[in-house]
C-alpha atoms as a PDB file:
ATOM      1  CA  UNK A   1      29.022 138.080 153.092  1.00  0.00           C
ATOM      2  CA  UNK A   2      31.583 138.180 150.893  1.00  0.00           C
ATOM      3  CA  UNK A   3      35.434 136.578 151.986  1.00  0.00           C
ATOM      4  CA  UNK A   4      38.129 139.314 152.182  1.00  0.00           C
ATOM      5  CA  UNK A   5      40.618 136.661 151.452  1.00  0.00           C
ATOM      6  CA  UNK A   6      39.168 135.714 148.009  1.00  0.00           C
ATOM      7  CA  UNK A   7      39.101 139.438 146.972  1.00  0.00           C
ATOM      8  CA  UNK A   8      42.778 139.955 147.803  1.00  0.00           C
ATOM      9  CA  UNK A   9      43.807 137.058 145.956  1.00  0.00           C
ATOM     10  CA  UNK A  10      42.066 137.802 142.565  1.00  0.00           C
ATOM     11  CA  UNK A  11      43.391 141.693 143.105  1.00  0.00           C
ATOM     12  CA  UNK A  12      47.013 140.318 144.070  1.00  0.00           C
ATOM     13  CA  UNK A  13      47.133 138.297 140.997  1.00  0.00           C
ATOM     14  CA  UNK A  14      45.533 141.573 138.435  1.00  0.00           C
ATOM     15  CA  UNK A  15      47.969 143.640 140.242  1.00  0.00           C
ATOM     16  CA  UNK A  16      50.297 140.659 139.366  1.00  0.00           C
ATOM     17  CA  UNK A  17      50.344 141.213 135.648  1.00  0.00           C
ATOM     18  CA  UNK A  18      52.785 143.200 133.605  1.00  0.00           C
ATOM     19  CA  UNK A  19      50.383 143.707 130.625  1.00  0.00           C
ATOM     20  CA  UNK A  20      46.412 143.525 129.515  1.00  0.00           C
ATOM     21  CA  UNK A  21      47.104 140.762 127.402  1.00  0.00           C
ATOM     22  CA  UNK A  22      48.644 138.412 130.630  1.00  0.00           C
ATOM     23  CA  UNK A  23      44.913 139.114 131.469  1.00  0.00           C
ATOM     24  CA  UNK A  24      42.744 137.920 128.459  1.00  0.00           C
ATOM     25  CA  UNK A  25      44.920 134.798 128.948  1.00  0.00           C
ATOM     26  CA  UNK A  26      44.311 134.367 132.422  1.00  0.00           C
ATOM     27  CA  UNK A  27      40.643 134.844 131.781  1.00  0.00           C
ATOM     28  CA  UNK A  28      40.922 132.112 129.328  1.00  0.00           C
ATOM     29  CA  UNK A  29      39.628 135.404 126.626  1.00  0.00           C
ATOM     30  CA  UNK A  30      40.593 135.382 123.017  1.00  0.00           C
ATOM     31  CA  UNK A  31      41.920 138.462 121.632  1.00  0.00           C
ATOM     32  CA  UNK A  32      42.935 140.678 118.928  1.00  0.00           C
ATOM     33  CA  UNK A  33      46.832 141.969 119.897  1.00  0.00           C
ATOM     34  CA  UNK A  34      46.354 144.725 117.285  1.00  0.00           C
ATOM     35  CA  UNK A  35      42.975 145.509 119.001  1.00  0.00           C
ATOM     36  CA  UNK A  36      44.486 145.944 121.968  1.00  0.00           C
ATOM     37  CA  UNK A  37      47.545 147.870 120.983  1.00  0.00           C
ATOM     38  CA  UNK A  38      45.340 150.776 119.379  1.00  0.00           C
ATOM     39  CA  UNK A  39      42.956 150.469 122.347  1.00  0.00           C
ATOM     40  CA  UNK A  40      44.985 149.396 125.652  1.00  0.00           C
ATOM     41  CA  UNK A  41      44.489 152.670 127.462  1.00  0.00           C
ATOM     42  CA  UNK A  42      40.436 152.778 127.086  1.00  0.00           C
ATOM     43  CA  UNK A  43      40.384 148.924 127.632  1.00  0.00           C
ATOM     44  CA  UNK A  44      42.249 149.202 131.196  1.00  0.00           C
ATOM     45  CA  UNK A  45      39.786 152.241 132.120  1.00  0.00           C
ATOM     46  CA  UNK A  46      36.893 150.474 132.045  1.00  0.00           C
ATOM     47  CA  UNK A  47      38.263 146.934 132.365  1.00  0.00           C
ATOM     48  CA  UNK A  48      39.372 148.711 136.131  1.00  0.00           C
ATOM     49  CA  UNK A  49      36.316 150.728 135.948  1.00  0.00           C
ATOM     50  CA  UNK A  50      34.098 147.448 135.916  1.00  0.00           C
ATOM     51  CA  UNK A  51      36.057 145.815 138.358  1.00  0.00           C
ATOM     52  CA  UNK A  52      35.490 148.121 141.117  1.00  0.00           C
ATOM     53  CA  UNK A  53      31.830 149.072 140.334  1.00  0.00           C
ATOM     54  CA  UNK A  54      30.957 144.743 140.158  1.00  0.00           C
ATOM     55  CA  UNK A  55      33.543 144.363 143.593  1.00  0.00           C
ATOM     56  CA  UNK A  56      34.875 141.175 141.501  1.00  0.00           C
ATOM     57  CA  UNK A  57      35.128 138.551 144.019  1.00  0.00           C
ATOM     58  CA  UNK A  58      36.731 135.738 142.332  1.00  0.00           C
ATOM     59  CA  UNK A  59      37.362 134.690 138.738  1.00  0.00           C
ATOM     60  CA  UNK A  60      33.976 134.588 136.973  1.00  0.00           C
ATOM     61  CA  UNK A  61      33.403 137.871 137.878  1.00  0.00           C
ATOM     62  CA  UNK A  62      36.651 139.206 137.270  1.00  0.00           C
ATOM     63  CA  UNK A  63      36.475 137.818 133.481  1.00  0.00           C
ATOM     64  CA  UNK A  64      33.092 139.066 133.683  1.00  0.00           C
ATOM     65  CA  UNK A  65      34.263 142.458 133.736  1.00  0.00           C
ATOM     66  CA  UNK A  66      36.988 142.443 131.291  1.00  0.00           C
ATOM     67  CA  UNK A  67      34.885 140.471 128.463  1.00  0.00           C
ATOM     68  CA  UNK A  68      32.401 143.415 129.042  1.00  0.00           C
ATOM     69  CA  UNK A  69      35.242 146.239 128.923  1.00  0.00           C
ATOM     70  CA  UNK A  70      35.890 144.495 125.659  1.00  0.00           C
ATOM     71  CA  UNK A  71      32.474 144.119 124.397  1.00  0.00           C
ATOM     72  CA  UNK A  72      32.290 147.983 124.483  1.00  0.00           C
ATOM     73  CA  UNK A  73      34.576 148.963 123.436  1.00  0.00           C
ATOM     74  CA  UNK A  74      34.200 146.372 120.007  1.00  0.00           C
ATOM     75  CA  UNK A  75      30.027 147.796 120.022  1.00  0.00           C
ATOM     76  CA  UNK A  76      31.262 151.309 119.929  1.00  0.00           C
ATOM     77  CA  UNK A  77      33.056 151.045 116.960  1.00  0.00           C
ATOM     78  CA  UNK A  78      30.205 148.734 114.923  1.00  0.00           C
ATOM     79  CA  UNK A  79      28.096 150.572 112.194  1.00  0.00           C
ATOM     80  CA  UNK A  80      25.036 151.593 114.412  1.00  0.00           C
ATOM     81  CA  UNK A  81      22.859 151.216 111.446  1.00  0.00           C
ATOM     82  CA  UNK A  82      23.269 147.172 111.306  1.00  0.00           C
ATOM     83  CA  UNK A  83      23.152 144.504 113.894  1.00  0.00           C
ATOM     84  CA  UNK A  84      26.982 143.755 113.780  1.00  0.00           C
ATOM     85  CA  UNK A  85      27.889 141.328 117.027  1.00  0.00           C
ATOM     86  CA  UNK A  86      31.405 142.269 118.495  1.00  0.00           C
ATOM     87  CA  UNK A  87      33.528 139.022 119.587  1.00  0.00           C
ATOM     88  CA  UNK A  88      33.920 140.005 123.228  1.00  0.00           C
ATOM     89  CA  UNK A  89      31.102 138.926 125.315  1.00  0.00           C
ATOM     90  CA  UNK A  90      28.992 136.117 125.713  1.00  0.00           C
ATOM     91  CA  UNK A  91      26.050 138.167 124.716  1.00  0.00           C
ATOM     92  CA  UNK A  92      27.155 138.943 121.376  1.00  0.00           C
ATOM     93  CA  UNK A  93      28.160 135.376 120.931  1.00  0.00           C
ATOM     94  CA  UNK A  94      24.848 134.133 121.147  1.00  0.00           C
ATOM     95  CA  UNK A  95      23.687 135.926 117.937  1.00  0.00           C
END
């Protein structure tokens, strides 16, 4: 079962932040500024989108979802035709 307290903490300190990028640095998540300035608006959708559909619980899972919210957002804009690797989740790192 999952702690009620933990949950309220990491959504206190999301709700906490004044912009996205106060989050990649919490999350310890290196970014692109001029990525996120042409993207901020998609990246909060499904940054928020991920959050709720995971029910982050503490940190891991709340970088989790934002490295993924990156990821896609990075994949989606690759040449489909090669096997680009975006810089957003540990997945792509590997390759």
């Amino acid at each position: 079962m999952k702690n009620p307290n933990i949950e309220n903490k990491l959504q206190d300190k999301l709700s906490s932040f004044s912009t996205l990028e106060e989050a990649f640095l919490y999350f310890e998540i290196g970014f692109d500024s001029n990525f996120i300035e042409q993207y901020r608006k998609e990246l909060l959708k499904r940054f928020t989108g991920n959050l709720i559909q995971s029910r982050a619980d503490n940190w891991f899972s709340g970088r989790r979802a934002l490295k993924k919210a990156y990821c896609k957002i990075q994949r989606a804009r690759l040449d489909k035709s090669t096997r680009s690797a975006c810089r957003g989740c540990t997945s792509c790192e590997r390759r």
